[in-house]
N, C-alpha and C. Protein backbone atom coordinates (compact mmCIF):
# COMPACT_ATOMS: atom_id res chain seq x y z
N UNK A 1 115.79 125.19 115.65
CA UNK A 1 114.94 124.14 115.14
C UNK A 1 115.69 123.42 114.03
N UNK A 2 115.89 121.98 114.15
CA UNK A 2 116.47 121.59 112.86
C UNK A 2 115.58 121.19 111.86
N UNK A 3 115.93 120.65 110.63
CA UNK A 3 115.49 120.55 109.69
C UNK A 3 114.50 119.71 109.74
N UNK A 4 114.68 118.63 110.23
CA UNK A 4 113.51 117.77 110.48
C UNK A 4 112.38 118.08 111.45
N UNK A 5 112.71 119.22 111.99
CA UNK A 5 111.29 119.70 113.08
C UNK A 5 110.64 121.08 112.24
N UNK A 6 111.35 121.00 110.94
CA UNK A 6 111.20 122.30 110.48
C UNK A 6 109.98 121.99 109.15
N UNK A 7 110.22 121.07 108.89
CA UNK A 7 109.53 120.45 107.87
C UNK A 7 108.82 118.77 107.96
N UNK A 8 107.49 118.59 107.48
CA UNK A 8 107.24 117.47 107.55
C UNK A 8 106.42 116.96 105.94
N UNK A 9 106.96 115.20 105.83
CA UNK A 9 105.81 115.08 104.27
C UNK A 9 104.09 115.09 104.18
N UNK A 10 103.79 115.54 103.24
CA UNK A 10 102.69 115.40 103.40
C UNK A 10 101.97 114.22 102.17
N UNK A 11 103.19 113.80 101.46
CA UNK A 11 102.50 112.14 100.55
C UNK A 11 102.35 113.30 99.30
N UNK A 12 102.01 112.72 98.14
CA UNK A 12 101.61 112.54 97.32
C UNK A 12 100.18 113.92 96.73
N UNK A 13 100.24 115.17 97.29
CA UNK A 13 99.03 116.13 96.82
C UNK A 13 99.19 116.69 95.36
N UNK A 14 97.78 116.92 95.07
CA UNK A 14 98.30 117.48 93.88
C UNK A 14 97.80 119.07 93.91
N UNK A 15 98.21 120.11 93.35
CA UNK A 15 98.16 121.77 93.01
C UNK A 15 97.52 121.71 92.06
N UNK A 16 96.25 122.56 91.66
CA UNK A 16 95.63 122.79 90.77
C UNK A 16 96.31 124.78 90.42
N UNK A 17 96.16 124.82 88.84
CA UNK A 17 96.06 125.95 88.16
C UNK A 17 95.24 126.29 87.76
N UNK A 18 94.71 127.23 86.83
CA UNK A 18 94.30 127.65 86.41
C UNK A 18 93.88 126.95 84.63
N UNK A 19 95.05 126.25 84.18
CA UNK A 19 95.14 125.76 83.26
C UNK A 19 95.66 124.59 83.14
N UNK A 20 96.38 123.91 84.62
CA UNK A 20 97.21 122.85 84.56
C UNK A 20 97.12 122.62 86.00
N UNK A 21 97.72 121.01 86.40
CA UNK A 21 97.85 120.83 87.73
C UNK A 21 99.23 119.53 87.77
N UNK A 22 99.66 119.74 88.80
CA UNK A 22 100.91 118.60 88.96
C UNK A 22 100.66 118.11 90.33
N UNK A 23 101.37 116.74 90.50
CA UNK A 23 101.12 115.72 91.47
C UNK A 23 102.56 115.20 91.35
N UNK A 24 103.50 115.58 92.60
CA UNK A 24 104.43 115.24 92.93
C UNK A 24 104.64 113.50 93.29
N UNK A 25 105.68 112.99 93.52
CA UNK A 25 105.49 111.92 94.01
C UNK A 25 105.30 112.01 95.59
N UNK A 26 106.31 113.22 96.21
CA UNK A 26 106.37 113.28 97.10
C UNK A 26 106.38 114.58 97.68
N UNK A 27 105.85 115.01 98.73
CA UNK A 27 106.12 116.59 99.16
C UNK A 27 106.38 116.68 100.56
N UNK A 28 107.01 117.75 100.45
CA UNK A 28 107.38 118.70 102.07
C UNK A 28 106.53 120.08 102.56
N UNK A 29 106.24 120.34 103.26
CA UNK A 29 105.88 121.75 103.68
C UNK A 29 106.53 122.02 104.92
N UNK A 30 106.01 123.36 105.43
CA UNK A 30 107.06 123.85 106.33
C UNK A 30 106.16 123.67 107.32
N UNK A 31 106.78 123.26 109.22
CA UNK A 31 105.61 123.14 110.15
C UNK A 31 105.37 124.08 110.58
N UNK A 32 106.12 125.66 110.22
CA UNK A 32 105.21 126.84 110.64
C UNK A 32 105.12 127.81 108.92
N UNK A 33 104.28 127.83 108.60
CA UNK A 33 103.76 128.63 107.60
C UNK A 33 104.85 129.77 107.37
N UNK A 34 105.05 130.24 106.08
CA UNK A 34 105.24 132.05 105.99
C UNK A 34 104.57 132.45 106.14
N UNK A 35 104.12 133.82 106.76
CA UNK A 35 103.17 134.84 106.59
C UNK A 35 103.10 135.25 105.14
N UNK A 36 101.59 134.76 104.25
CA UNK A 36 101.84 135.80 103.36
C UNK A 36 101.88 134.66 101.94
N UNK A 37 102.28 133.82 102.10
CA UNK A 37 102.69 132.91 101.11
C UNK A 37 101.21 131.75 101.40
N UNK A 38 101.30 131.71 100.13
CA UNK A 38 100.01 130.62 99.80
C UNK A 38 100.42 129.18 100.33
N UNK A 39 99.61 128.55 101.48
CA UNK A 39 99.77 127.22 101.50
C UNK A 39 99.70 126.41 100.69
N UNK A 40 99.15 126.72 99.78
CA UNK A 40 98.83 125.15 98.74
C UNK A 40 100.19 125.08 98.22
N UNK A 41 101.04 125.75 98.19
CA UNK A 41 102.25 125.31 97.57
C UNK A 41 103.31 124.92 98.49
N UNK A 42 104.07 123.78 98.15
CA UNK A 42 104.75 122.60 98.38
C UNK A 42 106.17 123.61 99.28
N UNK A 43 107.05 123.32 100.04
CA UNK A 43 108.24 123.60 100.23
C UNK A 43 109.24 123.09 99.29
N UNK A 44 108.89 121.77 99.61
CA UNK A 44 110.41 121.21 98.61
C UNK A 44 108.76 120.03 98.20
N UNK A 45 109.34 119.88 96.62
CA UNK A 45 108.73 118.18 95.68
C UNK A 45 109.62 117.39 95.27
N UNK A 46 109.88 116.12 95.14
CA UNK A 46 110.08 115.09 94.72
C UNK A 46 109.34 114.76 93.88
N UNK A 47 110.26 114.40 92.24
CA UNK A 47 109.47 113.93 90.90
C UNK A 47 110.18 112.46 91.11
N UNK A 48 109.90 111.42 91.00
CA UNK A 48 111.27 109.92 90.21
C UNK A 48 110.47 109.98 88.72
N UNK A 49 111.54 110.34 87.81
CA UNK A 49 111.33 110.34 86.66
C UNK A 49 111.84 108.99 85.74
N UNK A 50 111.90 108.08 86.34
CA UNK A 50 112.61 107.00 85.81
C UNK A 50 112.09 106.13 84.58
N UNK A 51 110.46 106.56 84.24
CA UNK A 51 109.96 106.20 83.13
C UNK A 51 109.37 107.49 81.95
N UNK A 52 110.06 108.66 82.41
CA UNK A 52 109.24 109.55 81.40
C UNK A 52 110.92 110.22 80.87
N UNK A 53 110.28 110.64 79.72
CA UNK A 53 111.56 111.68 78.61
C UNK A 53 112.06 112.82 79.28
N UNK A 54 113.10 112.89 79.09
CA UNK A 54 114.00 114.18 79.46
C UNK A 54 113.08 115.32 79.14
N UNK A 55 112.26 115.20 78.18
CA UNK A 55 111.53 116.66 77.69
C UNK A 55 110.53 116.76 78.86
N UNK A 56 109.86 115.25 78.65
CA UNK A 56 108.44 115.46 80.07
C UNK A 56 109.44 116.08 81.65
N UNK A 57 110.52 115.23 81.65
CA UNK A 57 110.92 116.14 83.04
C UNK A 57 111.80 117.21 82.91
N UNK A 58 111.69 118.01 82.00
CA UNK A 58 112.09 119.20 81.76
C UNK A 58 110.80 120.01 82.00
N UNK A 59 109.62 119.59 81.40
CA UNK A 59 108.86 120.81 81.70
C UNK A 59 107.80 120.49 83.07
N UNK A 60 108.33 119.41 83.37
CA UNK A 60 107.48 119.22 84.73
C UNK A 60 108.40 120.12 85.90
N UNK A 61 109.62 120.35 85.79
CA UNK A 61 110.83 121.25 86.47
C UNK A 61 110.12 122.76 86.21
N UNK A 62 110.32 123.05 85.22
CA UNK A 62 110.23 124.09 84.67
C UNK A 62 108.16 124.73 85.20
N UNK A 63 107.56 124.04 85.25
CA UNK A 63 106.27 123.73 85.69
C UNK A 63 106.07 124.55 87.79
């Protein structure tokens, strides 16, 4: 399976915490699940940080 049949975007969702939540610009998930691993979380995210501080996208990384 290559990469592109392996994964598809799903736009713009956002993850809620417990105490915090983030909203990618962009996301990936995988088109067959892990066993075991929580869907709500992203495969691969995309931030464009092109208007916020090195600090904001430090802890949005780090996040």
């Amino acid at each position: 399976m290559s990469l592109a049949q392996s994964i598809h975007p799903v736009g713009s969702k956002r993850v809620r915490c417990v105490s915090s939540s983030k909203q990618a610009d962009e996301w990936w998930v995988l088109t067959q699940p892990v066993p075991g691993r929580n869907a709500k979380w992203p495969t691969v995210g995309v931030e464009v940080g092109v208007s916020e501080t090195y600090r904001k996208l430090k802890a949005d990384a780090e996040w």
